[in-house]
Protein backbone atom coordinates (compact mmCIF):
# COMPACT_ATOMS: atom_id res chain seq x y z
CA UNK A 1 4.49 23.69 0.49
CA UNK A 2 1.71 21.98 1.88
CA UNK A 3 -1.47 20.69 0.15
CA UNK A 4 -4.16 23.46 -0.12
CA UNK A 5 -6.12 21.62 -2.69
CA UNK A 6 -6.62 18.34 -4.92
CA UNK A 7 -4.84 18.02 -7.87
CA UNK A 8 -7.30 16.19 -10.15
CA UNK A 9 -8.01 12.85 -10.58
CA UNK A 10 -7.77 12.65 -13.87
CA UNK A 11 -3.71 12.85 -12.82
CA UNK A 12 -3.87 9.89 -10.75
CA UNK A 13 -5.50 7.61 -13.28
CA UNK A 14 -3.02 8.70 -15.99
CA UNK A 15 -0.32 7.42 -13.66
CA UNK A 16 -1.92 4.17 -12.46
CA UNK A 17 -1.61 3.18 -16.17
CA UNK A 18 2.01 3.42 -16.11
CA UNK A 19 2.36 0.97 -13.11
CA UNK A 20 4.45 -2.09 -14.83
CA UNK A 21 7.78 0.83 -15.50
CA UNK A 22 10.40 -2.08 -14.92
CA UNK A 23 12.09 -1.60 -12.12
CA UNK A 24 15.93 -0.29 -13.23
CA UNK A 25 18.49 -3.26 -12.35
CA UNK A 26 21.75 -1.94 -10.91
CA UNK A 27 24.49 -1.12 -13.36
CA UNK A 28 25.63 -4.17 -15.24
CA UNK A 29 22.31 -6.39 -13.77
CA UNK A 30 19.83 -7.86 -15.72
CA UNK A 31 16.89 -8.81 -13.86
CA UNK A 32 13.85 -11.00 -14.47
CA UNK A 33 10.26 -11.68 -13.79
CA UNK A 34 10.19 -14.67 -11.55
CA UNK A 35 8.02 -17.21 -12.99
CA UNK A 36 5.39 -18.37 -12.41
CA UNK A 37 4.72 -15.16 -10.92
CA UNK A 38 5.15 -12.77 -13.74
CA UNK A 39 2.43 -10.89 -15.62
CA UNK A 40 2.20 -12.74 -19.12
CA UNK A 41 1.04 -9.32 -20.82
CA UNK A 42 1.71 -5.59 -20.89
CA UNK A 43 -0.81 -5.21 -18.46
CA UNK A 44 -2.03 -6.51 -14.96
CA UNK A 45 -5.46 -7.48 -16.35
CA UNK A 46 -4.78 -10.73 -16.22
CA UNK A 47 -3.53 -10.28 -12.29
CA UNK A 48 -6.75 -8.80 -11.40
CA UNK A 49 -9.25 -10.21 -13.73
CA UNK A 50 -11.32 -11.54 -10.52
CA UNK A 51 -11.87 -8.04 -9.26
CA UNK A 52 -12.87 -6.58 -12.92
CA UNK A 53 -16.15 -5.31 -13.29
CA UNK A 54 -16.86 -5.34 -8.85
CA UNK A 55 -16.96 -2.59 -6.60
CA UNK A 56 -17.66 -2.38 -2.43
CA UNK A 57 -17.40 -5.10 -0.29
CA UNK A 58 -17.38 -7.40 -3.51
CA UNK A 59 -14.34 -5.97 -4.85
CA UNK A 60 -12.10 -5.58 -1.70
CA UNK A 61 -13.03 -9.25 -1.16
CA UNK A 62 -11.54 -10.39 -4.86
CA UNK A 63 -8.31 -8.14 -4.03
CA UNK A 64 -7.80 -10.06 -1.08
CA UNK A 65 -8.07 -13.62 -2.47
CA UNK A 66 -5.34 -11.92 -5.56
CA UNK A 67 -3.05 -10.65 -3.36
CA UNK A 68 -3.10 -12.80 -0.83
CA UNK A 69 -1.35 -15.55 -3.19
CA UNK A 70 2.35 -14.16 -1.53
CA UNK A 71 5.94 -15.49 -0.72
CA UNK A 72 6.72 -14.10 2.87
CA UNK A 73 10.32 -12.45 3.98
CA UNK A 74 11.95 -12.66 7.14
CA UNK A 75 12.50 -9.64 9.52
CA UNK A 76 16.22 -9.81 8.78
CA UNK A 77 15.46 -10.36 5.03
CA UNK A 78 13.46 -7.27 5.22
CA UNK A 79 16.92 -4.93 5.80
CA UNK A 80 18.17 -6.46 2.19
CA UNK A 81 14.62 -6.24 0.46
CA UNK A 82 15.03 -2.43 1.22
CA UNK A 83 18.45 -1.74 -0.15
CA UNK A 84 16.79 -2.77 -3.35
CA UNK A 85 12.75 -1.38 -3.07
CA UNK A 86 13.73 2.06 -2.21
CA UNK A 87 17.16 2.50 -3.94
CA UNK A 88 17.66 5.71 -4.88
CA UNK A 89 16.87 6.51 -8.62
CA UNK A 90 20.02 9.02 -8.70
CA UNK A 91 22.73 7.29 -6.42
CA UNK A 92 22.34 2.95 -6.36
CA UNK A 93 24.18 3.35 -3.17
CA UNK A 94 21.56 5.29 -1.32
CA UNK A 95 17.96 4.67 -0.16
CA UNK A 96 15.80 7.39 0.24
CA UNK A 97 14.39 8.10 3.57
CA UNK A 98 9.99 7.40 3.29
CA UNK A 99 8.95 10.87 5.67
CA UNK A 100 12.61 12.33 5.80
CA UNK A 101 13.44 12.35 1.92
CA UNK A 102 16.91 12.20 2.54
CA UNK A 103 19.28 9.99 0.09
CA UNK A 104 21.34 7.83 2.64
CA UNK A 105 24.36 5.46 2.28
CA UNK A 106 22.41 1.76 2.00
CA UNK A 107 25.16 0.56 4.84
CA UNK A 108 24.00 3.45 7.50
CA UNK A 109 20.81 1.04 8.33
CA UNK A 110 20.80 -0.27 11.78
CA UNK A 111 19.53 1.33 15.17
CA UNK A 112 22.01 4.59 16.13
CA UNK A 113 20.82 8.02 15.71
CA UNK A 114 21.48 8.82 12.25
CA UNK A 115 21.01 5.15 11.09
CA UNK A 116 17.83 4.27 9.02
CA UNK A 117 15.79 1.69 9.85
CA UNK A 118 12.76 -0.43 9.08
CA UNK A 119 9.71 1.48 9.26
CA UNK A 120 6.23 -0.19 10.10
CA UNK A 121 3.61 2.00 7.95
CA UNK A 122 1.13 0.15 9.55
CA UNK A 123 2.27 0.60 13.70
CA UNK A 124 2.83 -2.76 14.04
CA UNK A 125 1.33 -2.39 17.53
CA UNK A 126 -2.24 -1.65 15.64
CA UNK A 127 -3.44 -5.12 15.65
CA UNK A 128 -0.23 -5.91 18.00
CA UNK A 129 1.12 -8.50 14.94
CA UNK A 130 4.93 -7.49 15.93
CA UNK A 131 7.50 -8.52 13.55
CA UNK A 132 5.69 -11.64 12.58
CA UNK A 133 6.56 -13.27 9.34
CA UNK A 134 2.99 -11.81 6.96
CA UNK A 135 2.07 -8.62 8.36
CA UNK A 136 5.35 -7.66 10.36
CA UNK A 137 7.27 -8.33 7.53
CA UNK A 138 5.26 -7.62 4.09
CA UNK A 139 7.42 -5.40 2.30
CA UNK A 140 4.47 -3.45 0.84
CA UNK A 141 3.92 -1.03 3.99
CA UNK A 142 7.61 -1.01 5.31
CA UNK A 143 9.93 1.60 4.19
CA UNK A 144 13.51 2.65 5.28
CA UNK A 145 13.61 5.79 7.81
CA UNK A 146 16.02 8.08 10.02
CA UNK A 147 15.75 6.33 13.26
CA UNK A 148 14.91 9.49 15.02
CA UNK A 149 12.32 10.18 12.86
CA UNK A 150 10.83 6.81 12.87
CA UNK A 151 10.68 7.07 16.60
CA UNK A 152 8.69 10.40 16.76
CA UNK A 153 6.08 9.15 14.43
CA UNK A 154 6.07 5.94 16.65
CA UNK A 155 2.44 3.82 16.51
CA UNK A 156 0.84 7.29 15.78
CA UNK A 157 -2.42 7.25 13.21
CA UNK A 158 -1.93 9.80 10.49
CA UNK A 159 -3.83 13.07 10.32
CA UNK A 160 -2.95 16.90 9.20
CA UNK A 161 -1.48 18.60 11.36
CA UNK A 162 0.72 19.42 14.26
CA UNK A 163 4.08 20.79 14.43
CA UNK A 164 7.21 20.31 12.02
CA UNK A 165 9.30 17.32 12.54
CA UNK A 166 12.91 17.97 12.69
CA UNK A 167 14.92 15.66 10.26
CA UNK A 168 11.92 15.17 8.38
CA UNK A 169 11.15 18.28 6.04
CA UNK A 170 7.26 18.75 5.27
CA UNK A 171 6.13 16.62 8.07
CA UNK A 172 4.17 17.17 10.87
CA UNK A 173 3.55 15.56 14.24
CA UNK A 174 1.10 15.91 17.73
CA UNK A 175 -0.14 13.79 20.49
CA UNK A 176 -1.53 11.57 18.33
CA UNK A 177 -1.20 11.75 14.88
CA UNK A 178 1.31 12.29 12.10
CA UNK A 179 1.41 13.95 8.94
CA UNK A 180 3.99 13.33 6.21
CA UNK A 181 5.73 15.30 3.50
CA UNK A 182 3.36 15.54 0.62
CA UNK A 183 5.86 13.58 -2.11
CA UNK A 184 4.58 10.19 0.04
CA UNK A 185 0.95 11.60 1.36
CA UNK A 186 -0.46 9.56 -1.13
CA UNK A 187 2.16 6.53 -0.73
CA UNK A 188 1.23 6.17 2.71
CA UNK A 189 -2.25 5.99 1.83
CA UNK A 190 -1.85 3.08 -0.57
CA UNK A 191 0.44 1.09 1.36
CA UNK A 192 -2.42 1.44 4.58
CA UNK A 193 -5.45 0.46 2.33
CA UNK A 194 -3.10 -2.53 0.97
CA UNK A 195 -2.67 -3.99 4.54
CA UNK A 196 -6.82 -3.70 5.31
CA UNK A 197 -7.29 -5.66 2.22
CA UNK A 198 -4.20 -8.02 2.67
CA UNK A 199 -5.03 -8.71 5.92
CA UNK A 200 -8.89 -9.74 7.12
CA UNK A 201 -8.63 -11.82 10.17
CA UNK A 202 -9.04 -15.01 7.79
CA UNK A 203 -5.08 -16.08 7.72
CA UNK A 204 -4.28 -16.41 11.57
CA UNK A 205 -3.38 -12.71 11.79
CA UNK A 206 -5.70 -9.41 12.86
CA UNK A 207 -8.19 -8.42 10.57
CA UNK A 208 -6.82 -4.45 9.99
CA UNK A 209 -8.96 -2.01 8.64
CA UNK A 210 -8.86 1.78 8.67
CA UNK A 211 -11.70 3.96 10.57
CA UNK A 212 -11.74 7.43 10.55
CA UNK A 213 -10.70 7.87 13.98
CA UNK A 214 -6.88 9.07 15.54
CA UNK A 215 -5.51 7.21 18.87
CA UNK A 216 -6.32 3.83 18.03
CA UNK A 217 -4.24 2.42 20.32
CA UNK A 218 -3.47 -1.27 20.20
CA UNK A 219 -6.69 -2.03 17.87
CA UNK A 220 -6.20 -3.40 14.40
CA UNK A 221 -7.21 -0.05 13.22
CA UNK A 222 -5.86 2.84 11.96
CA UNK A 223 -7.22 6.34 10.87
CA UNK A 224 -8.05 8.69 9.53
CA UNK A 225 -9.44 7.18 6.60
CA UNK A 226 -11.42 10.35 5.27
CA UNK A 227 -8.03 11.98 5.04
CA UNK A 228 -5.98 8.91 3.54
CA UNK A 229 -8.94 9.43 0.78
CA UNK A 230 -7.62 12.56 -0.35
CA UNK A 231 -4.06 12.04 0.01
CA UNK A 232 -4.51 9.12 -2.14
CA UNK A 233 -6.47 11.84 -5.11
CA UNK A 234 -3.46 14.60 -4.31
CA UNK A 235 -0.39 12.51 -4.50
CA UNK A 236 -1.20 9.80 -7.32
CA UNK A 237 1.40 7.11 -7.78
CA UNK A 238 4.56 8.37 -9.11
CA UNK A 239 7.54 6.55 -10.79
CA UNK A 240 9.33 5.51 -7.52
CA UNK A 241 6.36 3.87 -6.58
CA UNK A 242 4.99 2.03 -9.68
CA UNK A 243 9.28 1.03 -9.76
CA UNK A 244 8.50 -0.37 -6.21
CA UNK A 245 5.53 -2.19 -7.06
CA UNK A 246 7.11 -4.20 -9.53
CA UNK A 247 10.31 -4.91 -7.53
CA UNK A 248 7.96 -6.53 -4.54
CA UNK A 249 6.26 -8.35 -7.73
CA UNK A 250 9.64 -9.71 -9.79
CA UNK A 251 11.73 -9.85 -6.73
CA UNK A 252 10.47 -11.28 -2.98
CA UNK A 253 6.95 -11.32 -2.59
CA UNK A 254 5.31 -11.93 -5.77
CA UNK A 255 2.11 -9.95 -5.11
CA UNK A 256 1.00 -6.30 -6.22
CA UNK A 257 -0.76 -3.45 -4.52
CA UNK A 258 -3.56 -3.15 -6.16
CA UNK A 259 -4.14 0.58 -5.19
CA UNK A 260 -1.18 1.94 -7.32
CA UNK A 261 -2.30 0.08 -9.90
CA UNK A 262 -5.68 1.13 -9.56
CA UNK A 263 -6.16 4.21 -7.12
CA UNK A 264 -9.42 4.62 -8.28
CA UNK A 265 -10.31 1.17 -6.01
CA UNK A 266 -9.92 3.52 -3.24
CA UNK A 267 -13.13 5.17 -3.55
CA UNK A 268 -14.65 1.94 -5.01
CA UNK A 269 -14.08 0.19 -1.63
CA UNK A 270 -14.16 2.86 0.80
């Protein structure tokens, strides 16, 4: 079933404040923070105390000198990073598919039809930053996906519409745009808005930043940002995502999207 109307905000706050759910270590596992990286209290306060109290321009300029504190991974490291990010709550085998949905065997990744492989939430042609170590790798906007399906959504902005995607229940694709299932509407979202605020021109790479606009091309753009705005209200962060979060945090990168910690920055910023 496809979104007819917002769910309220109210829902979306509630579930920002459960962002620092541990991530579950794999049977036997006990994982820890990696210091000095790792929030001292039971909240992320601390983490963003230089954005407190800001909004606009001010505030997506504090998230950006917070987040941009990171440890980079390798393309190659990115297939491991993956196996672990998006493992599947119910099977620690499996990853589950971003647009698709499907649980899949972690060893199917790789580039037959059928495989999974790494998605770029971001095109990685939109600002034409390839697989680059910082923005071609920064596991916060790439996700595991059937290769087929990863191939019709291509370097295509995201929109409603279009017609249903085959291997990819709930989605929808045209000329130019692509819509996903409404479990990751808001995901997608996040991830996007992360990588405008990660990335601002200042660090050697392209200065990406959302417009409200489909067919961007090869500009460090991508769109539509009036509709990433309400996925972001109707699909607040769930579990898998907070989980997520905090794995990118403990685990490789050491640095936090702020907007599933605090989706109310959305409309702050934009």
């Amino acid at each position: 079933m496809r979104f007819s109307r917002l769910t309220p905000w109210a829902a979306g706050v509630a579930a920002a404040a459960l962002a620092l759910i541990p991530a579950t270590a794999s049977a036997g596992q006990q994982r820890t923070a990696t210091a000095p990286h790792a929030v001292a209290s039971a909240t992320t306060a601390d983490y963003y105390a230089a954005a407190q109290g800001k909004t606009g321009a001010a505030l997506k300029s504090a998230l950006h000198g917070i987040i941009k504190n990171q440890t980079t991974v390798t393309y190659d490291g990115v297939w491991n990073a993956l196996k672990v990010t998006d493992q599947d709550p119910a099977n620690p085998n499996n990853v589950i598919l971003v647009y698709s949905g499907r649980s899949q065997p972690k060893n199917t990744n790789g580039g037959n039809a059928n495989d999974w492989n790494r998605e770029h939430v971001w095109a990685k042609s939109h600002g034409d930053f390839g697989t680059a170590t910082g923005p071609g790798t920064d596991l916060h906007h790439l996700k595991p996906e059937d290769v087929t399906v990863n191939s019709t959504r291509g370097n295509k902005d995201f929109d409603m519409g279009g017609s249903p995607v085959a291997e990819a229940p709930g989605s929808y694709t045209d000329s130019d745009s692509f819509e996903p299932r409404d479990a990751v509407k808001g995901d997608v979202a996040r991830m996007l808005l992360y990588m405008a605020v990660r990335y601002d021109g200042g660090d050697g790479f392209p200065d990406l930043e959302p417009n409200d606009q489909v067919d961007n091309g090869t500009a460090p753009a991508i769109g539509r940002i009036s509709v990433l705005k309400q996925w972001n209200q109707m699909d607040p962060p769930d579990a898998f995502e907070q989980r997520r979060n905090q794995v990118i945090f403990d685990t490789y990168q050491h640095n936090r999207n702020p907007f599933i910690d605090h989706p109310e920055w959305v409309n702050s910023i934009w």
